[in-house]
N, C-alpha and C. Protein backbone atom coordinates (compact mmCIF):
# COMPACT_ATOMS: atom_id res chain seq x y z
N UNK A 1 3.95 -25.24 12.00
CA UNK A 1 4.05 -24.29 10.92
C UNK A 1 2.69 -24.14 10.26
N UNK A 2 2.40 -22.84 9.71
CA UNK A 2 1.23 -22.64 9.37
C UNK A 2 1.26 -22.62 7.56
N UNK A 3 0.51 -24.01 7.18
CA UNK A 3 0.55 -24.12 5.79
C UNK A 3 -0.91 -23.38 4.92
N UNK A 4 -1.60 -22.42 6.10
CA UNK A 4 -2.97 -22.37 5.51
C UNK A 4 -2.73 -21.01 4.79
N UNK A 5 -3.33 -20.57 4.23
CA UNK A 5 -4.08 -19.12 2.96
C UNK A 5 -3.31 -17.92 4.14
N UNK A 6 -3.28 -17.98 5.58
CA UNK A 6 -3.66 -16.82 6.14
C UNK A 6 -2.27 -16.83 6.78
N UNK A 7 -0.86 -17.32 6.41
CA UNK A 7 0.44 -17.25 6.88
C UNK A 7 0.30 -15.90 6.78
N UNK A 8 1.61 -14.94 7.42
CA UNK A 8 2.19 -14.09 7.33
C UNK A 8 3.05 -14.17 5.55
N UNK A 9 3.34 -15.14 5.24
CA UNK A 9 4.31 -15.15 3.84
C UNK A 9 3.50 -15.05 3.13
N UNK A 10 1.74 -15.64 3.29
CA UNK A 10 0.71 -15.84 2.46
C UNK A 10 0.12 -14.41 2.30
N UNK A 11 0.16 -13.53 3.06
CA UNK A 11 -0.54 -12.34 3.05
C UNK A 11 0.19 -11.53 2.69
N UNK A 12 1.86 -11.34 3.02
CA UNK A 12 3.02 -10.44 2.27
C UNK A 12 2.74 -10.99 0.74
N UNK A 13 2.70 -11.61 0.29
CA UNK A 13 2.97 -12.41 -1.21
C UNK A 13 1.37 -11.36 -2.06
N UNK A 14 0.48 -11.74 -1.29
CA UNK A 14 -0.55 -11.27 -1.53
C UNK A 14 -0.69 -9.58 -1.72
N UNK A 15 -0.18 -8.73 -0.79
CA UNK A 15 0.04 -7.59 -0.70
C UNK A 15 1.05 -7.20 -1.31
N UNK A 16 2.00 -8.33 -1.79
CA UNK A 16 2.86 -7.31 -3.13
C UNK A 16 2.44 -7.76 -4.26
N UNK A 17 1.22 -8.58 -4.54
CA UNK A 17 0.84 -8.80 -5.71
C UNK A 17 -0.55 -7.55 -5.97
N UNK A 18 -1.20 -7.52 -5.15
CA UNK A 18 -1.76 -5.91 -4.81
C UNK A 18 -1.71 -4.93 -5.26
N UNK A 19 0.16 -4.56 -4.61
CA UNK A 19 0.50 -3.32 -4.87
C UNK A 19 1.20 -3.29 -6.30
N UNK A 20 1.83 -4.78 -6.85
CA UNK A 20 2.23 -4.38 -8.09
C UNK A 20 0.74 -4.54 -9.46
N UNK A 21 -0.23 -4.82 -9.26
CA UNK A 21 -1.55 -4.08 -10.08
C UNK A 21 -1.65 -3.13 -9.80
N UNK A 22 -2.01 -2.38 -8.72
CA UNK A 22 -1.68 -0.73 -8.41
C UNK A 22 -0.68 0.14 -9.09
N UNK A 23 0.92 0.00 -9.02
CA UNK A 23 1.57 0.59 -9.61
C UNK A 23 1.75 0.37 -11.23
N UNK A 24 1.20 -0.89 -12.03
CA UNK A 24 0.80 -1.10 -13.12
C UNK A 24 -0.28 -0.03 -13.74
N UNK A 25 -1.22 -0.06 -12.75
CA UNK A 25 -2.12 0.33 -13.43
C UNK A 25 -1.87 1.97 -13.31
N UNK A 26 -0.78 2.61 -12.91
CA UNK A 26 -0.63 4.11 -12.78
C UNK A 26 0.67 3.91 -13.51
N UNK A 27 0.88 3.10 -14.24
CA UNK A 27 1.95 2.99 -15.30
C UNK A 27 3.32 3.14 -15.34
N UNK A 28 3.84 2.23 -14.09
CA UNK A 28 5.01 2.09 -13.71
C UNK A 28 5.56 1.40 -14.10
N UNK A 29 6.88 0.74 -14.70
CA UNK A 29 7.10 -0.39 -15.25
C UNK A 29 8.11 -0.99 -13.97
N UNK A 30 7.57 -2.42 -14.09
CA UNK A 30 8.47 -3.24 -13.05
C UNK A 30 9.37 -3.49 -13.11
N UNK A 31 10.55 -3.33 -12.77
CA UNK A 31 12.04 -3.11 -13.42
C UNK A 31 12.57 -4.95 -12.11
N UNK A 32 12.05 -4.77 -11.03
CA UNK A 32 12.73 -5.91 -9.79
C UNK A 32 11.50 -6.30 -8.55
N UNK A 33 11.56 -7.23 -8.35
CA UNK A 33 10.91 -7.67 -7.25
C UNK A 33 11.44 -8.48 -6.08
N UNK A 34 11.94 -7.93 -5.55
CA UNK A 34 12.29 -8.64 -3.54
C UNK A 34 14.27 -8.27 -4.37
N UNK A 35 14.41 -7.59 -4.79
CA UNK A 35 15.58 -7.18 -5.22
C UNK A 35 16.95 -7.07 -3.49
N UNK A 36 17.82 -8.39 -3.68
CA UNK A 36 19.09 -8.62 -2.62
C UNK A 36 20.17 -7.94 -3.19
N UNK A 37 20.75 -6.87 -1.86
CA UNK A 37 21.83 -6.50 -2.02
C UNK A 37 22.11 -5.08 -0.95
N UNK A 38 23.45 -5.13 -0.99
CA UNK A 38 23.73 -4.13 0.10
C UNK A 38 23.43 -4.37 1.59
N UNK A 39 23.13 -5.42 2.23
CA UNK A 39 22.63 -5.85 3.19
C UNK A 39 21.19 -5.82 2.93
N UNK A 40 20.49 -5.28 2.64
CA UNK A 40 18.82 -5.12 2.31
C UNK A 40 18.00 -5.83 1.09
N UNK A 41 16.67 -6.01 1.35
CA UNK A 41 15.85 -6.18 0.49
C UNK A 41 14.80 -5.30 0.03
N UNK A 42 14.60 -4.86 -1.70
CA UNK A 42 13.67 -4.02 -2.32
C UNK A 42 12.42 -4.38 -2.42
N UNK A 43 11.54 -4.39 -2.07
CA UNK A 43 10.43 -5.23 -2.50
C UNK A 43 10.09 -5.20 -3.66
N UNK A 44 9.56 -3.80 -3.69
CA UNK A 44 9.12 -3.73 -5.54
C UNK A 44 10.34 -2.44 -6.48
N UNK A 45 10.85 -2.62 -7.16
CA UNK A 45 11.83 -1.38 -8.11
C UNK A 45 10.95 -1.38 -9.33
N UNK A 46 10.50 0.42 -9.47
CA UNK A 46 10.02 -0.09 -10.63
C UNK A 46 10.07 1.41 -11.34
N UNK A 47 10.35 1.98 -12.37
CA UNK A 47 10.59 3.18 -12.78
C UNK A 47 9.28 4.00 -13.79
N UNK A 48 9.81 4.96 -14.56
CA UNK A 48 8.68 5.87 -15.05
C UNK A 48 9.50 7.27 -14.99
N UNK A 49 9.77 7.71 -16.33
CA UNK A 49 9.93 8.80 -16.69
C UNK A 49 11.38 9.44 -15.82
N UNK A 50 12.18 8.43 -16.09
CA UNK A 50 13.08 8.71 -15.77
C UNK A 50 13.12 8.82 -14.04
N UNK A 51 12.54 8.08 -13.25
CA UNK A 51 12.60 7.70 -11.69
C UNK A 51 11.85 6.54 -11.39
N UNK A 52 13.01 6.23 -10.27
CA UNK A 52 13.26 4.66 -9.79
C UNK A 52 12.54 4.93 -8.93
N UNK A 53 11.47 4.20 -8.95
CA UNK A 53 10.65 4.26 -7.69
C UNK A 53 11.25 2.71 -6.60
N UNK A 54 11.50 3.00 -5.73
CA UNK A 54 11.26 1.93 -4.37
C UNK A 54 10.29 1.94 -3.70
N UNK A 55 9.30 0.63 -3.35
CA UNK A 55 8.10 0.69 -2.83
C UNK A 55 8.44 -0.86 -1.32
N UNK A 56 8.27 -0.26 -0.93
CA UNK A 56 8.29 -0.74 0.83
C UNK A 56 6.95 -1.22 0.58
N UNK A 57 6.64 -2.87 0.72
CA UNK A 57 5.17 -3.07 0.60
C UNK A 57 5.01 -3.38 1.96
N UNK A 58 4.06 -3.46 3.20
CA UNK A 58 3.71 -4.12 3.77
C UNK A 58 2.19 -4.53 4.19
N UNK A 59 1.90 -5.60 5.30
CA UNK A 59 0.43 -5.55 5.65
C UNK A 59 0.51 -6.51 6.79
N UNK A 60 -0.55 -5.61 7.77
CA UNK A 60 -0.40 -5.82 8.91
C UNK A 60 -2.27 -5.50 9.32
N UNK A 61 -2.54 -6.06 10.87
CA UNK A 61 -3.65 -5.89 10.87
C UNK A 61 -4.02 -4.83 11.18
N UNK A 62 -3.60 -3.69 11.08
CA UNK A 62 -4.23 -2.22 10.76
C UNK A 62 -3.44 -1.39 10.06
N UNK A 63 -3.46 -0.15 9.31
CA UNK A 63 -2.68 0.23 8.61
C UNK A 63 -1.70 1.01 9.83
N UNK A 64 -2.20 1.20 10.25
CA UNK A 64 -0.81 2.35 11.07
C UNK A 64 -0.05 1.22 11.76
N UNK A 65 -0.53 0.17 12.02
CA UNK A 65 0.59 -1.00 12.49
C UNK A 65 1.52 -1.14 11.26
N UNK A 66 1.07 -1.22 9.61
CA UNK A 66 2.07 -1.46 8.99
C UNK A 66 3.02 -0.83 8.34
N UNK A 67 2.44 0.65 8.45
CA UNK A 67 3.36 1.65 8.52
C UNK A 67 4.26 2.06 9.62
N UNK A 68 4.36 1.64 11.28
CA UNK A 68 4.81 1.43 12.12
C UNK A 68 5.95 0.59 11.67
N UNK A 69 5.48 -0.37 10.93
CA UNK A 69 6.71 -1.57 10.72
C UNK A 69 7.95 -0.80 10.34
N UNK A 70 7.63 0.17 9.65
CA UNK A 70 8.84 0.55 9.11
C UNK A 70 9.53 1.75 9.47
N UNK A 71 10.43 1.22 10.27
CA UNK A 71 11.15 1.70 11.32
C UNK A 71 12.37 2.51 10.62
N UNK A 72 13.12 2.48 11.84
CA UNK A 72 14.39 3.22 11.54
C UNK A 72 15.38 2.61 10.82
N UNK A 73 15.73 1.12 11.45
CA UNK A 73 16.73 0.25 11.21
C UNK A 73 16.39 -0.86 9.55
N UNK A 74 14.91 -0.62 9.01
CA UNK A 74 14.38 -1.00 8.40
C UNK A 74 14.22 0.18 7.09
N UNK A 75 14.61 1.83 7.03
CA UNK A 75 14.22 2.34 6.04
C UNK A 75 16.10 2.28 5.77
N UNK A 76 16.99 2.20 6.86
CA UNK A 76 18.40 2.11 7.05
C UNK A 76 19.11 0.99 5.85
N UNK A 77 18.60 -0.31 6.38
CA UNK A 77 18.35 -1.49 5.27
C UNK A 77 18.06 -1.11 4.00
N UNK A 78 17.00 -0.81 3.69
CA UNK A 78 16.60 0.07 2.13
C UNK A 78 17.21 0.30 1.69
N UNK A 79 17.49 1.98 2.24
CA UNK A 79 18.79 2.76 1.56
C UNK A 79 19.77 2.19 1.32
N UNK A 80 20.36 1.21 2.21
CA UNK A 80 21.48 0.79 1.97
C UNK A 80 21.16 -0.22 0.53
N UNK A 81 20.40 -1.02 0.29
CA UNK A 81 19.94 -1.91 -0.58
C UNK A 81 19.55 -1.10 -2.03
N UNK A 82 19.03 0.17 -1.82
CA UNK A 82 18.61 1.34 -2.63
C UNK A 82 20.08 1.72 -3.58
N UNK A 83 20.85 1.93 -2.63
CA UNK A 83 22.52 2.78 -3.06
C UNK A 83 22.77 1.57 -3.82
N UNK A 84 23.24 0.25 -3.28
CA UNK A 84 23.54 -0.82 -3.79
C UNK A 84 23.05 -0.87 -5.39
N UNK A 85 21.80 -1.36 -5.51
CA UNK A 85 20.92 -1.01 -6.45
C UNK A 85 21.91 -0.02 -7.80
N UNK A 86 21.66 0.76 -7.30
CA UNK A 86 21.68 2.19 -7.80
C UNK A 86 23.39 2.52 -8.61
N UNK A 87 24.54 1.87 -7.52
CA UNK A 87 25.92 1.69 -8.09
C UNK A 87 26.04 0.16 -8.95
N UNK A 88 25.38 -0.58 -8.78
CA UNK A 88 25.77 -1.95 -9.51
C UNK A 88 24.62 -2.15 -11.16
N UNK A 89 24.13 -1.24 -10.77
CA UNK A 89 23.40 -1.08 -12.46
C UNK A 89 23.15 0.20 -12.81
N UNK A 90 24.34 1.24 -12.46
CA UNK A 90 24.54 2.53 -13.11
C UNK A 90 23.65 3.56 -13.58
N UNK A 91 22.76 3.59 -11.94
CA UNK A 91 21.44 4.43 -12.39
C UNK A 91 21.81 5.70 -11.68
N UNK A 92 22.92 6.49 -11.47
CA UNK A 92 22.81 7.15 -10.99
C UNK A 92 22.01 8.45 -11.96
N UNK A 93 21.97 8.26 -12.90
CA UNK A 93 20.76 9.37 -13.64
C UNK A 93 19.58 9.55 -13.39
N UNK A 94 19.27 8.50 -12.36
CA UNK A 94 17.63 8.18 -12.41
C UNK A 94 17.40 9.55 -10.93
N UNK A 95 16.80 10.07 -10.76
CA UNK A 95 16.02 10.80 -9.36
C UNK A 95 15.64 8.99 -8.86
N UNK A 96 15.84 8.60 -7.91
CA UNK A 96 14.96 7.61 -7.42
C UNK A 96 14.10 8.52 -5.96
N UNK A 97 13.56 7.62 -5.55
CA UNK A 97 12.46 7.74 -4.65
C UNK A 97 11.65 6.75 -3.80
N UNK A 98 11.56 6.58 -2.87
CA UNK A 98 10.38 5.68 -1.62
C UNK A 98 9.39 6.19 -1.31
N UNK A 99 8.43 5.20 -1.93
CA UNK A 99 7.07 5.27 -1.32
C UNK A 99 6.93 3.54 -0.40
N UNK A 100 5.85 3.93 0.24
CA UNK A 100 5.61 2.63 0.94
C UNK A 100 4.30 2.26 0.57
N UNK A 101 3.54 1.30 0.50
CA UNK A 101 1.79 0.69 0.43
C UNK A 101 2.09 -0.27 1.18
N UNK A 102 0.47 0.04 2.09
CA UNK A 102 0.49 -0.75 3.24
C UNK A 102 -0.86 -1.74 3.02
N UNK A 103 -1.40 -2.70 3.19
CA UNK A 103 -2.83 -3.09 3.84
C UNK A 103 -3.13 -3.79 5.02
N UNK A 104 -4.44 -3.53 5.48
CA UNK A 104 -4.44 -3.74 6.48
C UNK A 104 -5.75 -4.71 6.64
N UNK A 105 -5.45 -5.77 7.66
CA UNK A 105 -6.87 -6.86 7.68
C UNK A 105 -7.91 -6.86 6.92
N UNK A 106 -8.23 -5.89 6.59
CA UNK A 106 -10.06 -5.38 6.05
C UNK A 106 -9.50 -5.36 4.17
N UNK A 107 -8.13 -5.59 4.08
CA UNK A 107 -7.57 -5.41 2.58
C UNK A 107 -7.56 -4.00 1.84
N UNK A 108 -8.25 -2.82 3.38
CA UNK A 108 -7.59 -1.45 2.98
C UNK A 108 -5.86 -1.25 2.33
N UNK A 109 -6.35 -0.69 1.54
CA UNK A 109 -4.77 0.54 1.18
C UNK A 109 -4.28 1.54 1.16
N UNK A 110 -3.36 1.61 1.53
CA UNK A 110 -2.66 3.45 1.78
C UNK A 110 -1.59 3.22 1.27
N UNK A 111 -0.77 4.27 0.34
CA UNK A 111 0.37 5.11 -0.21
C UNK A 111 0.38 5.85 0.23
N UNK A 112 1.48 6.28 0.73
CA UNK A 112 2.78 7.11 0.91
C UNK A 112 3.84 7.18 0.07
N UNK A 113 3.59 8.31 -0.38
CA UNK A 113 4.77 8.89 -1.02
C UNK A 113 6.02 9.55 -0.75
N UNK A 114 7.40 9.49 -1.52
CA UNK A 114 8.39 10.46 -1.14
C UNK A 114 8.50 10.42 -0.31
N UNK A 115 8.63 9.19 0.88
CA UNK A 115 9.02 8.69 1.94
C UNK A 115 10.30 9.73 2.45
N UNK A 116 11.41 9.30 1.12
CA UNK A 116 12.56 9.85 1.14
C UNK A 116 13.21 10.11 -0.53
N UNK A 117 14.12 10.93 -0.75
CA UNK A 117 14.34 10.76 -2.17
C UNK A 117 16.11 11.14 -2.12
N UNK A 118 16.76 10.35 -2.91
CA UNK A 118 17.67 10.36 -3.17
C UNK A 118 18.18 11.76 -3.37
N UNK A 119 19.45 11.93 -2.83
CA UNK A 119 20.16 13.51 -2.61
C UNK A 119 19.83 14.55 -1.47
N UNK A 120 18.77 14.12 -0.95
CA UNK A 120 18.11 14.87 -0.07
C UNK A 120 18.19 13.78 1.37
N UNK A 121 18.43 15.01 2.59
CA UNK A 121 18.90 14.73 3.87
C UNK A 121 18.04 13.21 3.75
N UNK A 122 18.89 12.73 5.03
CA UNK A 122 18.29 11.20 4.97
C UNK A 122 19.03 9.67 3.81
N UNK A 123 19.58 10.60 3.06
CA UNK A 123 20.00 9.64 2.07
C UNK A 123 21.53 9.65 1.88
């Protein structure tokens, strides 16, 4: 087992600590972090002006590998974890929404936005 700085858990941990200074600093408030339920996990929930943002963090050693990660059966999970979310603390008022932030080896970042948004095909 790998106890050093450069695990896979060590670099996810790292990349959602990343992305939640990022969405801080564009003034999101953090509402959940690694949020269980519905079969799925949220990474980051965090809202603003009346929308729930969901943010898919990942990092991988290039960015299009870690946007790759997130597949079919993996945005499937979400949603389902998203809806969950969404009926067990009575947000259906909120517009929510998925974005993903990725980094990649070099500690580049990319957002993506409006992945998908609630009410609209896909959801």
């Amino acid at each position: 087992m790998n106890s050093g700085g450069n695990s896979p858990r060590r670099r996810g941990s790292d990349a959602e600590s990343r992305a939640l200074r990022h969405l801080r600093w564009r003034a999101w408030r953090i509402c959940a972090l690694n949020w269980v339920g519905g079969g799925g996990e949220l990474d980051i929930v965090a809202s603003r002006w009346r929308t729930l943002l969901i943010v898919e963090v990942r990092s991988r050693p290039t960015l299009a590998e870690a946007f790759a990660s997130i597949d079919r059966d993996k945005l499937g999970r979400t949603l389902r974890a998203a809806a969950a979310l969404v009926r067990s603390h009575g947000l259906q008022a909120y517009r929510m929404r998925l974005d993903a932030i990725a980094y990649d080896a070099a500690g580049r970042m990319e957002r993506r936005c409006d992945l998908m948004r609630v009410g609209q095909p896909g959801w």
